[in-house]
PDB file of N, CA and C in Angstrom:
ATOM      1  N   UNK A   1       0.834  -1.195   0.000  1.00  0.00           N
ATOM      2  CA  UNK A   1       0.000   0.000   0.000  1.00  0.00           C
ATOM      3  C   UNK A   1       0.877   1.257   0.000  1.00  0.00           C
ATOM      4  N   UNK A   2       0.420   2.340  -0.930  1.00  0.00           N
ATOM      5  CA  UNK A   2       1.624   3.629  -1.002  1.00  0.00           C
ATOM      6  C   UNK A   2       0.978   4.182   0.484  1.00  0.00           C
ATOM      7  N   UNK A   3       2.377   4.578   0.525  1.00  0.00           N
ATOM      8  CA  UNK A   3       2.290   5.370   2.381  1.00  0.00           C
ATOM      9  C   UNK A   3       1.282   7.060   1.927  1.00  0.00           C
ATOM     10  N   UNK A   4       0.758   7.180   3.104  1.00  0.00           N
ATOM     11  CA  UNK A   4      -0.451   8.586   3.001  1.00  0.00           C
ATOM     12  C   UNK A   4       0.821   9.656   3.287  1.00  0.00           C
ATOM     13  N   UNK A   5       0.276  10.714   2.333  1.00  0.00           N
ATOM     14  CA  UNK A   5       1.560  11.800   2.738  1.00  0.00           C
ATOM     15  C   UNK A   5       0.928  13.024   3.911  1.00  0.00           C
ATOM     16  N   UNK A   6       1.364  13.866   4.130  1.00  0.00           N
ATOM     17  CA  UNK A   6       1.119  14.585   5.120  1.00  0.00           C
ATOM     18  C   UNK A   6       2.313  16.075   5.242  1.00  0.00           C
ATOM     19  N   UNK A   7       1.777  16.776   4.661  1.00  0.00           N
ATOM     20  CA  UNK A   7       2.551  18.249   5.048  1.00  0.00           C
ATOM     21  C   UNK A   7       2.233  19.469   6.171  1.00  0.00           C
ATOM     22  N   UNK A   8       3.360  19.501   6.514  1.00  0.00           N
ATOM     23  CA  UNK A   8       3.078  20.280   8.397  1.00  0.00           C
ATOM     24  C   UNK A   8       3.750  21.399   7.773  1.00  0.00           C
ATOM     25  N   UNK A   9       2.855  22.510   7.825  1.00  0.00           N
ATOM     26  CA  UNK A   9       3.526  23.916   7.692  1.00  0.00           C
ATOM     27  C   UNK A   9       2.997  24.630   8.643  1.00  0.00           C
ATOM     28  N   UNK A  10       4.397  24.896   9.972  1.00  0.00           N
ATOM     29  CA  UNK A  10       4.243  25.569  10.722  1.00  0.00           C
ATOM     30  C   UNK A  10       6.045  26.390  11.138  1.00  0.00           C
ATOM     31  N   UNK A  11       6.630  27.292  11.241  1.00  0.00           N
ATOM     32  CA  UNK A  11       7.291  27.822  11.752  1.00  0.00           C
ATOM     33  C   UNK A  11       7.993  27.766  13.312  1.00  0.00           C
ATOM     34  N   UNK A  12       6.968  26.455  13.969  1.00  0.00           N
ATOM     35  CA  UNK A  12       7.555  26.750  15.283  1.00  0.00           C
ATOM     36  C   UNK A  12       7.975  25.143  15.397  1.00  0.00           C
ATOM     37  N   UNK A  13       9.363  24.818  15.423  1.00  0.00           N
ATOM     38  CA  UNK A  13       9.988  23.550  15.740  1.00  0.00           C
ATOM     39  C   UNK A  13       9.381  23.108  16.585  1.00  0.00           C
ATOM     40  N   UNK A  14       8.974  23.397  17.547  1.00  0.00           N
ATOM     41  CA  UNK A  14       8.768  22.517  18.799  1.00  0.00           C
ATOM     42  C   UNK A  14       7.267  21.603  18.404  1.00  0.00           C
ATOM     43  N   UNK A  15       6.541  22.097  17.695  1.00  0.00           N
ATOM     44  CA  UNK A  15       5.054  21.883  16.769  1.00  0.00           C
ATOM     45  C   UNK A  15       5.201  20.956  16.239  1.00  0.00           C
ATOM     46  N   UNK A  16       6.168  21.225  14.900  1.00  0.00           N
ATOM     47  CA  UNK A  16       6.760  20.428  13.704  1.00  0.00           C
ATOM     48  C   UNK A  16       6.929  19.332  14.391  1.00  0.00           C
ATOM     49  N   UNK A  17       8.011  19.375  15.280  1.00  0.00           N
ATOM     50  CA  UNK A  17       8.548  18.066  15.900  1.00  0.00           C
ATOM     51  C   UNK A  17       7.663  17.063  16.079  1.00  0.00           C
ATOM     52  N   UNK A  18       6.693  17.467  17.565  1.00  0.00           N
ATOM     53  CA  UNK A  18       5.853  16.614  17.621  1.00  0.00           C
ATOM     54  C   UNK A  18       5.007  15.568  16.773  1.00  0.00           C
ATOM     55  N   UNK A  19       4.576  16.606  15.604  1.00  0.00           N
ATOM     56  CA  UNK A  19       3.644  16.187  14.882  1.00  0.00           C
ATOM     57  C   UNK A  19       4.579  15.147  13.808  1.00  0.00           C
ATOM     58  N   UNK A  20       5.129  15.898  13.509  1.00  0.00           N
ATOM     59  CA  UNK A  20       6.042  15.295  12.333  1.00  0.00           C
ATOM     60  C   UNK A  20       6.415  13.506  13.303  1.00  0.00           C
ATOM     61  N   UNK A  21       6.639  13.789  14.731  1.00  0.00           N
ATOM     62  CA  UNK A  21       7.545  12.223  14.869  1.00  0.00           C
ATOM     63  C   UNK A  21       6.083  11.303  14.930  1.00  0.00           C
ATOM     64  N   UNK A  22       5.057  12.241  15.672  1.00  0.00           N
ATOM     65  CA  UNK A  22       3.505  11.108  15.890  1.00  0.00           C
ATOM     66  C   UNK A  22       2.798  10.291  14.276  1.00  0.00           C
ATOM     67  N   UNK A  23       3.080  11.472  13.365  1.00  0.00           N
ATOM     68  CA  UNK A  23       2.833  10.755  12.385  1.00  0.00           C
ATOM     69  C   UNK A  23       3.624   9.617  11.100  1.00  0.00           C
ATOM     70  N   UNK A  24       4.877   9.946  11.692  1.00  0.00           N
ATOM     71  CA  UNK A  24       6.022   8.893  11.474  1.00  0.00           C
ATOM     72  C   UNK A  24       5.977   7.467  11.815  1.00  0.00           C
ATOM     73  N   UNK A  25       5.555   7.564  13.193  1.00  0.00           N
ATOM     74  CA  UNK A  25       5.137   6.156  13.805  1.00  0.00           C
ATOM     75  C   UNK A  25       3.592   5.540  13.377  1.00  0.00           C
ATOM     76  N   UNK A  26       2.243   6.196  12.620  1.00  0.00           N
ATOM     77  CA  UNK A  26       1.778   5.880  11.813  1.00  0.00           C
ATOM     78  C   UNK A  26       1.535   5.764  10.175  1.00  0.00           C
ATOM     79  N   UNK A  27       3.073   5.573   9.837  1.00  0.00           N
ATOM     80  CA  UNK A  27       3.504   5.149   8.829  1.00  0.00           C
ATOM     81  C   UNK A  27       2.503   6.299   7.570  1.00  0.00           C
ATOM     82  N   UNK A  28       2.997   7.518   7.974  1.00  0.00           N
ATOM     83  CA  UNK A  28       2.774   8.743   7.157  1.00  0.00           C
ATOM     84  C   UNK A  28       4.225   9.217   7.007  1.00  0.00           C
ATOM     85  N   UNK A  29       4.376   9.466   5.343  1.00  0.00           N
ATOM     86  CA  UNK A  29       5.320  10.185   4.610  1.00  0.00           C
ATOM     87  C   UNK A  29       5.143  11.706   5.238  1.00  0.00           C
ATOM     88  N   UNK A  30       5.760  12.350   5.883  1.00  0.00           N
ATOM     89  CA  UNK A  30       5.848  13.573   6.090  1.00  0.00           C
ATOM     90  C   UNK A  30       7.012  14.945   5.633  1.00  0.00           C
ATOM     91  N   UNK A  31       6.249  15.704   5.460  1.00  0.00           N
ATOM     92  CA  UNK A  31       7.457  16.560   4.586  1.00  0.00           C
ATOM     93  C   UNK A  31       6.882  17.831   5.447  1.00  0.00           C
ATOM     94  N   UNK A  32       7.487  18.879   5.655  1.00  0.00           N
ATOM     95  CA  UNK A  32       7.696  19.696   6.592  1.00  0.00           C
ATOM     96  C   UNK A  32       7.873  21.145   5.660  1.00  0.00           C
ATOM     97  N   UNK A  33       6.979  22.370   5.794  1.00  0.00           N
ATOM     98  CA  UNK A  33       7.258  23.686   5.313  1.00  0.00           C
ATOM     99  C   UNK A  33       7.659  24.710   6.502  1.00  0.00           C
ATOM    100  N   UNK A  34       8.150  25.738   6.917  1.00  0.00           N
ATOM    101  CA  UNK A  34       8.565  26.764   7.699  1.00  0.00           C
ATOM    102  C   UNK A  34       7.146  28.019   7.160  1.00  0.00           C
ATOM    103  N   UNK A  35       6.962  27.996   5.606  1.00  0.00           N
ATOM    104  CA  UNK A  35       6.098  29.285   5.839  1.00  0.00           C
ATOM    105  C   UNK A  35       5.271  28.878   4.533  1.00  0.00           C
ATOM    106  N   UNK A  36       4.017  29.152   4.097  1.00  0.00           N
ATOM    107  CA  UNK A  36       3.174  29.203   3.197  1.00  0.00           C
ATOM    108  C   UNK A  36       4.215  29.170   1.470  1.00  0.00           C
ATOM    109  N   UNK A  37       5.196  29.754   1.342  1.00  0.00           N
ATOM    110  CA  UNK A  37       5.381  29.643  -0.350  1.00  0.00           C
ATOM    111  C   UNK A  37       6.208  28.142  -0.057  1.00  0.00           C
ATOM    112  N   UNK A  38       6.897  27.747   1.052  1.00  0.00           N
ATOM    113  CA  UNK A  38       7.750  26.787   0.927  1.00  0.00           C
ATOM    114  C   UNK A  38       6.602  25.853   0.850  1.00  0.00           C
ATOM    115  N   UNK A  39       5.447  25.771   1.207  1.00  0.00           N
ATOM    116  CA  UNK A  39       4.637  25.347   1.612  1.00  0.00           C
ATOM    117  C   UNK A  39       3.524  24.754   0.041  1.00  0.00           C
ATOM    118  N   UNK A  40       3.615  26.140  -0.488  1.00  0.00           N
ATOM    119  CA  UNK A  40       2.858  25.373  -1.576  1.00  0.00           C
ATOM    120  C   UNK A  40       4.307  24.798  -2.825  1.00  0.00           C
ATOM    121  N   UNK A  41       5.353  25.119  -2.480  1.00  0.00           N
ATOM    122  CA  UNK A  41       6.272  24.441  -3.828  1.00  0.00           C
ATOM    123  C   UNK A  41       6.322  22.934  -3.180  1.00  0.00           C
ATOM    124  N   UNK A  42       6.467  22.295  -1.986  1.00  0.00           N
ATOM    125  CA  UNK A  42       6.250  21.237  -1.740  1.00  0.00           C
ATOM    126  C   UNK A  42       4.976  20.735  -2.135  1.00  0.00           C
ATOM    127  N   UNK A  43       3.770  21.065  -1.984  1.00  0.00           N
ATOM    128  CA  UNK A  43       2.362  20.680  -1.757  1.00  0.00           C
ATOM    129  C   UNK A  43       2.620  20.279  -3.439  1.00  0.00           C
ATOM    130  N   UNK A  44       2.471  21.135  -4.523  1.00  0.00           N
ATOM    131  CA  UNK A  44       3.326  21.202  -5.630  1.00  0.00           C
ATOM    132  C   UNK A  44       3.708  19.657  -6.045  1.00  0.00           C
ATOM    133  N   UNK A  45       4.802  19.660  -5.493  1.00  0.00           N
ATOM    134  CA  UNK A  45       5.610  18.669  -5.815  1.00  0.00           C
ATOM    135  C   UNK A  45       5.169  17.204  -5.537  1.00  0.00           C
ATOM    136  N   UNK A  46       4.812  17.316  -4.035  1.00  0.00           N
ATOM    137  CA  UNK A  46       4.253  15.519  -3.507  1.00  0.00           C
ATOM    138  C   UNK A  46       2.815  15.193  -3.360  1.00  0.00           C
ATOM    139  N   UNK A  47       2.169  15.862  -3.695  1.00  0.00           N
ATOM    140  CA  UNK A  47       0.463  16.132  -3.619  1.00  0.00           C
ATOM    141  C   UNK A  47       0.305  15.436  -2.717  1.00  0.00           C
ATOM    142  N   UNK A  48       0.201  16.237  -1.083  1.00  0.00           N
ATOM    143  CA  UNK A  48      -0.114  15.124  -0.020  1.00  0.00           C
ATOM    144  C   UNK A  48      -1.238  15.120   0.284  1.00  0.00           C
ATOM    145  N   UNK A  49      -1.899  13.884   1.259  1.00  0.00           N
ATOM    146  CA  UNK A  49      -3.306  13.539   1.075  1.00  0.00           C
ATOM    147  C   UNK A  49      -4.030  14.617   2.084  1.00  0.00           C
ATOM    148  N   UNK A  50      -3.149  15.579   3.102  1.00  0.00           N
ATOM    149  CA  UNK A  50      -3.260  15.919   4.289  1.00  0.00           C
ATOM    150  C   UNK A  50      -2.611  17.152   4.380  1.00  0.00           C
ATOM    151  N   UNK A  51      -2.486  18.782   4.416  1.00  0.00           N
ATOM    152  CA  UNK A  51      -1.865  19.354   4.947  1.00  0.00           C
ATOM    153  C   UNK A  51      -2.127  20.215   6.321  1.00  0.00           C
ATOM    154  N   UNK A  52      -1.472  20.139   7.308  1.00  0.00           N
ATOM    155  CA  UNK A  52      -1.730  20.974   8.579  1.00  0.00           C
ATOM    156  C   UNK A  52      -1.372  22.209   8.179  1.00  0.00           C
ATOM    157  N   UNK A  53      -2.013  23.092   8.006  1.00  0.00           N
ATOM    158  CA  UNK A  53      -1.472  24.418   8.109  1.00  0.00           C
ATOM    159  C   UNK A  53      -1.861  25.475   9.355  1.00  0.00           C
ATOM    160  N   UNK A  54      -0.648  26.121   9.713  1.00  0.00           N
ATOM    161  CA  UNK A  54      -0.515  27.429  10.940  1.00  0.00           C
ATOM    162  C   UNK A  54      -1.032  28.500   9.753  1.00  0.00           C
ATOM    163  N   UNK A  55      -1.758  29.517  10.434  1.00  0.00           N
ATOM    164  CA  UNK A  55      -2.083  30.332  10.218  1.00  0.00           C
ATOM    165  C   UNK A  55      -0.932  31.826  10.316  1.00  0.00           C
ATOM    166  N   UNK A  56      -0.480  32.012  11.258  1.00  0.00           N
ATOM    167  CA  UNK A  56       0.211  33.218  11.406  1.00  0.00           C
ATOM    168  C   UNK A  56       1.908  32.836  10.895  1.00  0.00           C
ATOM    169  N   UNK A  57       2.022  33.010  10.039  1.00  0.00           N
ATOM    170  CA  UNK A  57       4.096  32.613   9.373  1.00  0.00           C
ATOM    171  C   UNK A  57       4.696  33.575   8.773  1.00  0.00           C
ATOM    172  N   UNK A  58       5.780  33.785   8.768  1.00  0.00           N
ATOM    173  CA  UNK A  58       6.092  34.555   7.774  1.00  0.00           C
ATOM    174  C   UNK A  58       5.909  34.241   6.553  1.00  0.00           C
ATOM    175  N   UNK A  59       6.357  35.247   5.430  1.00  0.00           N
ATOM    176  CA  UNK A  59       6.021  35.542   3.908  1.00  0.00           C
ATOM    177  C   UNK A  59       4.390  35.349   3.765  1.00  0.00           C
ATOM    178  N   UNK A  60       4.295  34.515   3.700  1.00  0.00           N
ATOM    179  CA  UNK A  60       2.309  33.899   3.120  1.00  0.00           C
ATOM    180  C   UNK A  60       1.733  33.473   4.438  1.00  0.00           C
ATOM    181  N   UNK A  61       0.836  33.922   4.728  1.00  0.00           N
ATOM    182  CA  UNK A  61       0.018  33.610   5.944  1.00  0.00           C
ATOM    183  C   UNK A  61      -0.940  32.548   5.508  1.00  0.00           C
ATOM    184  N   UNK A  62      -1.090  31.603   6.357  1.00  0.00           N
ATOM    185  CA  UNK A  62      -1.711  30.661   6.136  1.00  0.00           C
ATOM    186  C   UNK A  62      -3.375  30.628   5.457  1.00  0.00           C
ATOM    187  N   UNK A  63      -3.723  31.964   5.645  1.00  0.00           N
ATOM    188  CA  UNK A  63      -5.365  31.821   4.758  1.00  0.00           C
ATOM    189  C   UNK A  63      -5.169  32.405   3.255  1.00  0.00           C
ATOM    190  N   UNK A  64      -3.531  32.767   2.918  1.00  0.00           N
ATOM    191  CA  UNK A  64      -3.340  32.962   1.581  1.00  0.00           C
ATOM    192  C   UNK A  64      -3.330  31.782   0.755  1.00  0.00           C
ATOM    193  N   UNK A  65      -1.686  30.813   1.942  1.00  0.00           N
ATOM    194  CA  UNK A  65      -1.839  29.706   1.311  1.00  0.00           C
ATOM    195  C   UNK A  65      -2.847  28.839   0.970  1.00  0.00           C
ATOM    196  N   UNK A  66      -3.636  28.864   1.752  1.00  0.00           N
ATOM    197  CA  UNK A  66      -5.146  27.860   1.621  1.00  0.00           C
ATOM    198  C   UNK A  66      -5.588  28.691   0.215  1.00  0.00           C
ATOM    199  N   UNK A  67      -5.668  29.941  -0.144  1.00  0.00           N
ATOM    200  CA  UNK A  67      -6.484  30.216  -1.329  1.00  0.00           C
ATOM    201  C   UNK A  67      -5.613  29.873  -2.315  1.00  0.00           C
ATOM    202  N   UNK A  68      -4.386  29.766  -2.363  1.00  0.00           N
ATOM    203  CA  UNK A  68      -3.615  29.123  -3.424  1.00  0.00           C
ATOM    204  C   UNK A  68      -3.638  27.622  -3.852  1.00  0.00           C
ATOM    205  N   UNK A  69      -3.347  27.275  -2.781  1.00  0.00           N
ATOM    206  CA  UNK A  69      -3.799  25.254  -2.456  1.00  0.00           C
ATOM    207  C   UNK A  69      -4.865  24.946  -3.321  1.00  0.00           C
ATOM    208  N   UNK A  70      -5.991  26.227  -3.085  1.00  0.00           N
ATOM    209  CA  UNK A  70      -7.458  25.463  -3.475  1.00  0.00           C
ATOM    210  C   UNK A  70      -7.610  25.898  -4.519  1.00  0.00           C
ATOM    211  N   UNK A  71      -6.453  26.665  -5.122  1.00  0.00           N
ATOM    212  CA  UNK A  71      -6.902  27.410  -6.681  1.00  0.00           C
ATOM    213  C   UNK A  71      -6.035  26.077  -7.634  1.00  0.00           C
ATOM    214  N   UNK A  72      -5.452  25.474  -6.854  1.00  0.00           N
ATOM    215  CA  UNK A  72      -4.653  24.452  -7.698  1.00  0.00           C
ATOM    216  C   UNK A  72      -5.328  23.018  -8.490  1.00  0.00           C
ATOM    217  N   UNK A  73      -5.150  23.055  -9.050  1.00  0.00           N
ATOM    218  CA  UNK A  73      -6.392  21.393  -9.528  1.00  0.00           C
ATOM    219  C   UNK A  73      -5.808  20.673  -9.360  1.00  0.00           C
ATOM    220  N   UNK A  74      -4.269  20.461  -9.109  1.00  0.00           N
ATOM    221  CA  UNK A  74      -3.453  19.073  -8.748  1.00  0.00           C
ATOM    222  C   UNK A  74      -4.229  18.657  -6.879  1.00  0.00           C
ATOM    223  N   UNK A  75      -4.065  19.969  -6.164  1.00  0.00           N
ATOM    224  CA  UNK A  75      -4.719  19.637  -5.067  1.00  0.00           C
ATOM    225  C   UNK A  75      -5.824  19.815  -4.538  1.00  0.00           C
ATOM    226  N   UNK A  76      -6.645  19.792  -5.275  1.00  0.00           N
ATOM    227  CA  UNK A  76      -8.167  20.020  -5.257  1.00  0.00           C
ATOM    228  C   UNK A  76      -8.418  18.711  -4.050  1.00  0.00           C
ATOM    229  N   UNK A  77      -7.847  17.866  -4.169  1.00  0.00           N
ATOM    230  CA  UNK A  77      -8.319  15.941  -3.117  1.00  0.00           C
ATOM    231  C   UNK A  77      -7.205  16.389  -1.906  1.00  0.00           C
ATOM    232  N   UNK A  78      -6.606  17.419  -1.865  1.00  0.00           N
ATOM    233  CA  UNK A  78      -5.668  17.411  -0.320  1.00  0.00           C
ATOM    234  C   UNK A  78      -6.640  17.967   0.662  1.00  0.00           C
ATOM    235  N   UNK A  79      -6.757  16.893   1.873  1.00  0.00           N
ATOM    236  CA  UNK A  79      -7.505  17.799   2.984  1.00  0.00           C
ATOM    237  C   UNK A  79      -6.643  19.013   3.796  1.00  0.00           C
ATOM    238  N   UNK A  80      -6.915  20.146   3.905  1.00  0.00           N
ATOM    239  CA  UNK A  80      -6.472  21.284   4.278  1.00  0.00           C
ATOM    240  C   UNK A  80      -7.143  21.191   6.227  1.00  0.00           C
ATOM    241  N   UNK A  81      -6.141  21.163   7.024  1.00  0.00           N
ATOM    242  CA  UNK A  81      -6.858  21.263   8.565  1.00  0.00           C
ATOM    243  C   UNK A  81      -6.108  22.372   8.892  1.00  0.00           C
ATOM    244  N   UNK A  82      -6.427  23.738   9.940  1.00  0.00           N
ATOM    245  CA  UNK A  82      -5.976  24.371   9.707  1.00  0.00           C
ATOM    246  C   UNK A  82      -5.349  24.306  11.359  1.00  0.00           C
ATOM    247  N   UNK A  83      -4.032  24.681  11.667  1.00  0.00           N
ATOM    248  CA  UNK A  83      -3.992  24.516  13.469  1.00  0.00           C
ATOM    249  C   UNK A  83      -3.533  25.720  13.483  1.00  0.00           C
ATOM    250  N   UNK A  84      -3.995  26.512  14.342  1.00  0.00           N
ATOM    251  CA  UNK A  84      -3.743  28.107  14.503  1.00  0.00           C
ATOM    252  C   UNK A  84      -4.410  28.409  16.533  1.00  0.00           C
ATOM    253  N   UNK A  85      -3.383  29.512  16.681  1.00  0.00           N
ATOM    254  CA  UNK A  85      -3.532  30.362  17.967  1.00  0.00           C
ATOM    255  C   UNK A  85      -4.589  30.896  17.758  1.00  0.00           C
ATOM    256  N   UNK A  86      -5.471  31.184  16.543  1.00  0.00           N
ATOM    257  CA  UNK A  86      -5.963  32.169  16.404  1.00  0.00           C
ATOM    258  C   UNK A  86      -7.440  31.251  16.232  1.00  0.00           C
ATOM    259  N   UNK A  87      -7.877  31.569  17.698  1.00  0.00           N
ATOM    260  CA  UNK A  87      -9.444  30.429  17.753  1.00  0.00           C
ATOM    261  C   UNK A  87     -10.565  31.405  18.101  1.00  0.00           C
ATOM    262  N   UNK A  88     -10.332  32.628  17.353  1.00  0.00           N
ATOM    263  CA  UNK A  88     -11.904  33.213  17.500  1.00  0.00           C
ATOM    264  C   UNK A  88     -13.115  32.452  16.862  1.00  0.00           C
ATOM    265  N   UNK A  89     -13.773  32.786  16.861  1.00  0.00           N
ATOM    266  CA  UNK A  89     -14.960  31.914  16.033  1.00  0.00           C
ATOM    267  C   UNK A  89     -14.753  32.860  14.741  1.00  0.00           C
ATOM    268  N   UNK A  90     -14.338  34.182  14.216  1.00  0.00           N
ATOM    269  CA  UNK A  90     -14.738  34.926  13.242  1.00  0.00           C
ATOM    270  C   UNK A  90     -13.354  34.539  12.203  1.00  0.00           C
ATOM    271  N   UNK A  91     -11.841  33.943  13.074  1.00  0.00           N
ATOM    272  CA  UNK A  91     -10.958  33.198  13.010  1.00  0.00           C
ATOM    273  C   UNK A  91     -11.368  32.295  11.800  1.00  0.00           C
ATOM    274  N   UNK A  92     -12.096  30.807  12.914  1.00  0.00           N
ATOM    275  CA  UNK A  92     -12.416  30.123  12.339  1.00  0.00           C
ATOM    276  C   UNK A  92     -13.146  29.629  11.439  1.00  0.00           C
ATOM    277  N   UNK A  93     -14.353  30.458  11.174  1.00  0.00           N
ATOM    278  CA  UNK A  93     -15.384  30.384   9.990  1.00  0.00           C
ATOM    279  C   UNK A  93     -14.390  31.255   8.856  1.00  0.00           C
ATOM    280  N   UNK A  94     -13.579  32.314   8.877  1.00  0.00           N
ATOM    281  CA  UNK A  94     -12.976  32.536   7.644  1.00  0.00           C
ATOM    282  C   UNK A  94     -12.039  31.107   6.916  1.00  0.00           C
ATOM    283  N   UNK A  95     -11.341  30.382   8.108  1.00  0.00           N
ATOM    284  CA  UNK A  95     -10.778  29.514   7.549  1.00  0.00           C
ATOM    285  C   UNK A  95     -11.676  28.836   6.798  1.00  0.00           C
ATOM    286  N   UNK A  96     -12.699  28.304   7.120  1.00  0.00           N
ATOM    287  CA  UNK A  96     -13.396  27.166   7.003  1.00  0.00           C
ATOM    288  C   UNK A  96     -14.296  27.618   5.564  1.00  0.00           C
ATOM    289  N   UNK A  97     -14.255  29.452   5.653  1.00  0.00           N
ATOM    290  CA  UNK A  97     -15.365  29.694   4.453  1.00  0.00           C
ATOM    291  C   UNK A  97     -14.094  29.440   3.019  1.00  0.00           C
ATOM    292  N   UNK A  98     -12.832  30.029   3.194  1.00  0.00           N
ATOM    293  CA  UNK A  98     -11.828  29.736   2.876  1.00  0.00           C
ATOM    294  C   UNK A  98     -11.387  27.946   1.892  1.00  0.00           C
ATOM    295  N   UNK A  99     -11.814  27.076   2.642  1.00  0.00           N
ATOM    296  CA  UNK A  99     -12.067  26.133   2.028  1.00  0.00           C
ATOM    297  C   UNK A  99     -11.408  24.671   2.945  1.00  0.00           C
ATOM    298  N   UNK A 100     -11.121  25.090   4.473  1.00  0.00           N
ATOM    299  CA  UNK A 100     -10.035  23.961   4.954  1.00  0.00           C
ATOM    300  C   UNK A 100     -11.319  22.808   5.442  1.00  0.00           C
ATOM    301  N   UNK A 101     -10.479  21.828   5.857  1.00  0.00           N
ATOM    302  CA  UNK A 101     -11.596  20.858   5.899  1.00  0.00           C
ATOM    303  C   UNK A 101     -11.966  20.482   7.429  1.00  0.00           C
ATOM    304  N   UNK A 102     -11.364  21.502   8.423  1.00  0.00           N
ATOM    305  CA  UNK A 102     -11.188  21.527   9.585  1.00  0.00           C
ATOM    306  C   UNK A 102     -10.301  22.676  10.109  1.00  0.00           C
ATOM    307  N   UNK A 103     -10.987  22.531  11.628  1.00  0.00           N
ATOM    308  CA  UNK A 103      -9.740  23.582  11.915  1.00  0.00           C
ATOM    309  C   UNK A 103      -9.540  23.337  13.832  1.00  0.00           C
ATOM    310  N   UNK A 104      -8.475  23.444  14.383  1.00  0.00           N
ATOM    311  CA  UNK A 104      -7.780  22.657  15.491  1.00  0.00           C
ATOM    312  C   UNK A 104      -7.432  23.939  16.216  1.00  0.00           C
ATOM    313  N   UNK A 105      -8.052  24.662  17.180  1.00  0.00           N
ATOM    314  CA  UNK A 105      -7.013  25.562  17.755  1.00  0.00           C
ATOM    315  C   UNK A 105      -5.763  24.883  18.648  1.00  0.00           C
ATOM    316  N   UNK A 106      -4.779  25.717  18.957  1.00  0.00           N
ATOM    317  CA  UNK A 106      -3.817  25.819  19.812  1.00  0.00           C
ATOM    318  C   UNK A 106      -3.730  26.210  20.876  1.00  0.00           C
ATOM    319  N   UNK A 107      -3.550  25.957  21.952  1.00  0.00           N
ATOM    320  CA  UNK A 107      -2.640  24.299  21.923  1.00  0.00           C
ATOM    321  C   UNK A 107      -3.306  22.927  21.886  1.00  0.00           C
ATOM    322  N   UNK A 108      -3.333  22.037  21.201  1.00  0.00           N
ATOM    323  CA  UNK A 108      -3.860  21.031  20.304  1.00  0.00           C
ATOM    324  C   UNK A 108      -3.078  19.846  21.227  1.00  0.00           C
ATOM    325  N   UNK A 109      -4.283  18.777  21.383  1.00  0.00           N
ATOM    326  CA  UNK A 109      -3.371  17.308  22.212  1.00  0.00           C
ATOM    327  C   UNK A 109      -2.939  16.720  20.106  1.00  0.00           C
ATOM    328  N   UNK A 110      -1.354  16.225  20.100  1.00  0.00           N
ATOM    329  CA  UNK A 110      -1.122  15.629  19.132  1.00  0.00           C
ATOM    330  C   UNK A 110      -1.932  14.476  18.721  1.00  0.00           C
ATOM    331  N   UNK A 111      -2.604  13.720  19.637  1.00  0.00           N
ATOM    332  CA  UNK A 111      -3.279  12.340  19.716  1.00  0.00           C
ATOM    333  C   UNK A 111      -4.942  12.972  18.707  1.00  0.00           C
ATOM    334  N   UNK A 112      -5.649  14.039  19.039  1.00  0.00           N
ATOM    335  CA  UNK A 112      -6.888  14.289  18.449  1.00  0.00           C
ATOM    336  C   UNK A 112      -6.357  14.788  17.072  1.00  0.00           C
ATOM    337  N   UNK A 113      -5.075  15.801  16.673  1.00  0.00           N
ATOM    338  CA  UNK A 113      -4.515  15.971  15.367  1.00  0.00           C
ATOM    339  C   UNK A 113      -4.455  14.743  14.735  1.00  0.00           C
ATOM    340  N   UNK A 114      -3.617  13.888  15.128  1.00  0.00           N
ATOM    341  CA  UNK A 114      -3.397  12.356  14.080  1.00  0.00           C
ATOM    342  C   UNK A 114      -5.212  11.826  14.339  1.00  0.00           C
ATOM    343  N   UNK A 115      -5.881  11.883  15.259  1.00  0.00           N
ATOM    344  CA  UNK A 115      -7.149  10.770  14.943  1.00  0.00           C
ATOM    345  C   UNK A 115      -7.875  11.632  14.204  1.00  0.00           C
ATOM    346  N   UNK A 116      -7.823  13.394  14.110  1.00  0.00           N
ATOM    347  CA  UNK A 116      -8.758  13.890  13.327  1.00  0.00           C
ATOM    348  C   UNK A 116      -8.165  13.562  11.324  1.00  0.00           C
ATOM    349  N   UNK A 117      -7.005  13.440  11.281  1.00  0.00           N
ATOM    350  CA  UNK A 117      -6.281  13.420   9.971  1.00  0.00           C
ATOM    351  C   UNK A 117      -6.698  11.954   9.683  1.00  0.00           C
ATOM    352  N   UNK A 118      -6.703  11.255  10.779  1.00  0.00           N
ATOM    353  CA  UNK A 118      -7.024   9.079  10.038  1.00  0.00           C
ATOM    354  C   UNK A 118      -8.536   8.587   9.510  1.00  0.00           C
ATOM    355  N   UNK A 119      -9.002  10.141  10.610  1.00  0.00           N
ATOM    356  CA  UNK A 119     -10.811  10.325  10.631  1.00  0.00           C
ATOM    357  C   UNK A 119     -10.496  10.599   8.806  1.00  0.00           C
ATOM    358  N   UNK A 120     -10.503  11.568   8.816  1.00  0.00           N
ATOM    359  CA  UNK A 120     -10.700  12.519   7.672  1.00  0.00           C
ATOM    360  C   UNK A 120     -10.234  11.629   6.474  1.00  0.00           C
ATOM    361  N   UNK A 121      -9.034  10.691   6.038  1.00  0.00           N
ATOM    362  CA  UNK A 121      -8.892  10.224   4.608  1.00  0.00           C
ATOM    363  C   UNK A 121      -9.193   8.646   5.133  1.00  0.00           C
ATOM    364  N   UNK A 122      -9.461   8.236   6.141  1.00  0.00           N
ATOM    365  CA  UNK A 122      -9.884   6.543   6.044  1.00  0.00           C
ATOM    366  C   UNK A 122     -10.992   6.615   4.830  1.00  0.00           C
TER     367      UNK A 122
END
């Protein structure tokens, strides 16, 4: 079976880490962005089934990248979840009107991130 891919674009190592090692041990390909353009030349490249995106990064803020992601037809089938500090409700319905397929405020248990991502493409 080809391994499920999974792209974490967030800026803060300590985030990345976590997520990146929890979904390692469920045998997800993971590839890692720092900010929204690194973010879509990867997405680009490995069309993953899954991307986490942070909202606040440098260069491209994460509700740009999402309008780029979704303008793309290669990734039209990537689920977009969005994990952000930023959990207003007026926050979260832009993400969501935006086009993500979820959205996780911060600080997030890693265990509901991986079961909401196994939820979402089983």
């Amino acid at each position: 079976m080809k391994k499920k891919k999974i792209l974490i674009v967030d800026d803060e190592p300590n985030i990345v880490m976590s997520l990146e090692y929890a979904f390692k041990k469920k045998n997800f390909e993971v590839f890692i962005a720092r900010d929204g353009t690194e973010a879509l030349e990867i997405a680009e490249k490995e069309i993953p089934n899954v991307i986490l995106l942070d909202i606040m990064m440098p260069k491209l803020d994460g509700y740009e990248t999402l309008k780029r992601l979704r303008a793309n037809n290669m990734l039209k089938d990537s689920k977009v979840i969005f994990i952000s500090a930023k959990s207003k409700t007026a926050d979260i319905e832009k993400g969501l009107e935006l086009g993500a397929d979820s959205y996780m405020a911060k600080p997030f248990s890693v265990k509901k991130v991986v079961n909401n991502v196994e939820t979402m493409i089983a």
